[in-house]
Protein backbone atom coordinates (compact mmCIF):
# COMPACT_ATOMS: atom_id res chain seq x y z
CA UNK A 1 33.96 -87.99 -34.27
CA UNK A 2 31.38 -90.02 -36.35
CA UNK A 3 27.89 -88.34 -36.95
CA UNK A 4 26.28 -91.58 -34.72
CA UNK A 5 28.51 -91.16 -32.03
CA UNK A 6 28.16 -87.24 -31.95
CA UNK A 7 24.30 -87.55 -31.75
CA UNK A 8 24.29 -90.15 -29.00
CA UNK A 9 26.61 -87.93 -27.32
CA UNK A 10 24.50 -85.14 -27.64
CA UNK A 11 21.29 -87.03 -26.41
CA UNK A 12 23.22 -88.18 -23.61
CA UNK A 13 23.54 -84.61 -22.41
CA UNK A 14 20.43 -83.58 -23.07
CA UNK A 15 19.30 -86.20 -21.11
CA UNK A 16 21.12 -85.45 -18.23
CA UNK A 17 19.98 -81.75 -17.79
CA UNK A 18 16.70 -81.51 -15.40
CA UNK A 19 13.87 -80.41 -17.39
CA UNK A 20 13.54 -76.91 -16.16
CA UNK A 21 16.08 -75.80 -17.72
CA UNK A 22 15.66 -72.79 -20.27
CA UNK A 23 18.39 -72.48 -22.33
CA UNK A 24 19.38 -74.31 -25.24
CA UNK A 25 22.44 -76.75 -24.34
CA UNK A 26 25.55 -75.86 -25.90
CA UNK A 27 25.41 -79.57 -27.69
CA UNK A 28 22.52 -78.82 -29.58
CA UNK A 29 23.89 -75.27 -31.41
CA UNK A 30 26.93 -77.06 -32.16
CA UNK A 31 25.36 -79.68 -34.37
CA UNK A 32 25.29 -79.73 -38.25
CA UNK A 33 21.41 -79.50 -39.66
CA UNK A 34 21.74 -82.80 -40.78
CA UNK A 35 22.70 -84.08 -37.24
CA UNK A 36 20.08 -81.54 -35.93
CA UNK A 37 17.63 -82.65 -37.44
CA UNK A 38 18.42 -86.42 -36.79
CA UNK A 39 18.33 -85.48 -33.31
CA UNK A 40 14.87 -83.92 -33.51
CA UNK A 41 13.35 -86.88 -35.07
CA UNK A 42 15.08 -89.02 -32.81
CA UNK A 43 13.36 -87.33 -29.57
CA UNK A 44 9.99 -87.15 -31.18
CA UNK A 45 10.11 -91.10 -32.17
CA UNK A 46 11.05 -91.86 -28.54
CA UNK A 47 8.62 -89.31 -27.06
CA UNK A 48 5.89 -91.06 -28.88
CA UNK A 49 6.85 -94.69 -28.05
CA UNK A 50 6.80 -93.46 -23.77
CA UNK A 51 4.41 -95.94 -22.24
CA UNK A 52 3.97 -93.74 -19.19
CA UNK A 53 3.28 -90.19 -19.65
CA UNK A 54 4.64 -89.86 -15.65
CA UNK A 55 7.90 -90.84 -16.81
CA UNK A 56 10.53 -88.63 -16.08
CA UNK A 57 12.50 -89.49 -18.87
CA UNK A 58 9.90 -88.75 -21.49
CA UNK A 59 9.42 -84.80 -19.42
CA UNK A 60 13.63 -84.80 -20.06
CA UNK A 61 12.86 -86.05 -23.73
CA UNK A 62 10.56 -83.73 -24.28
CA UNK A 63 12.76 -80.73 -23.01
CA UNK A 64 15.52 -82.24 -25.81
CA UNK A 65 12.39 -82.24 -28.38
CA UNK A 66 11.52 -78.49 -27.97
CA UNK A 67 15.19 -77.32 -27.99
CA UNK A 68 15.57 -78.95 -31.28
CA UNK A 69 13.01 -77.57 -32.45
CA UNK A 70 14.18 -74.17 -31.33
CA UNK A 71 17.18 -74.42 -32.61
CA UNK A 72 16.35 -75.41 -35.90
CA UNK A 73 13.03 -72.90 -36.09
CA UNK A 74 16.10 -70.61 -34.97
CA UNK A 75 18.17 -71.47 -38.14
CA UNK A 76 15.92 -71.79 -40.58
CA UNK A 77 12.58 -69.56 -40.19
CA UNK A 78 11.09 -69.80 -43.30
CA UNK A 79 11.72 -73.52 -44.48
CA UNK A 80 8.80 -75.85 -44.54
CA UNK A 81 10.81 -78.40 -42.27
CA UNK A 82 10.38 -76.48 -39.65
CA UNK A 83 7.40 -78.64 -38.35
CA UNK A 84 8.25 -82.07 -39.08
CA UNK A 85 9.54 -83.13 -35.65
């Protein structure tokens, strides 16, 4: 499977899980760091171009944004990336 196509996949799902959930999706831990990291900056782009803060898209955008961020403050603790997206 193509890096694009396993990101948009992996948005997809993350998109589809109701925002209280807690645990990190299983399609998050099972991407590279470079598609990781994609993702992350992906969600924090479209998180800051929500016109409506009510929107429940952004709440389920922000749930993908803070797993991500997890996951990859998970993986690498001491790297300086950690707070880019």
């Amino acid at each position: 499977m193509e890096l694009a196509d396993k990101i948009e996949d992996a948005i997809y799902l993350a998109e589809q899980r109701p925002a209280e959930d807690k645990g990190t999706p299983a399609c998050i831990v099972c991407l590279s760091d470079p598609e990781l990291l994609r993702l992350g900056v992906n969600a924090k782009l479209r998180c800051s171009e929500a016109e409506n803060p009510d929107e429940p898209r952004l709440k389920t955008l922000l749930v993908q944004l803070m797993h991500a961020r997890a996951e990859w403050n998970r993986r690498h603790p001491k790297l300086p990336l950690r707070d880019s997206f």
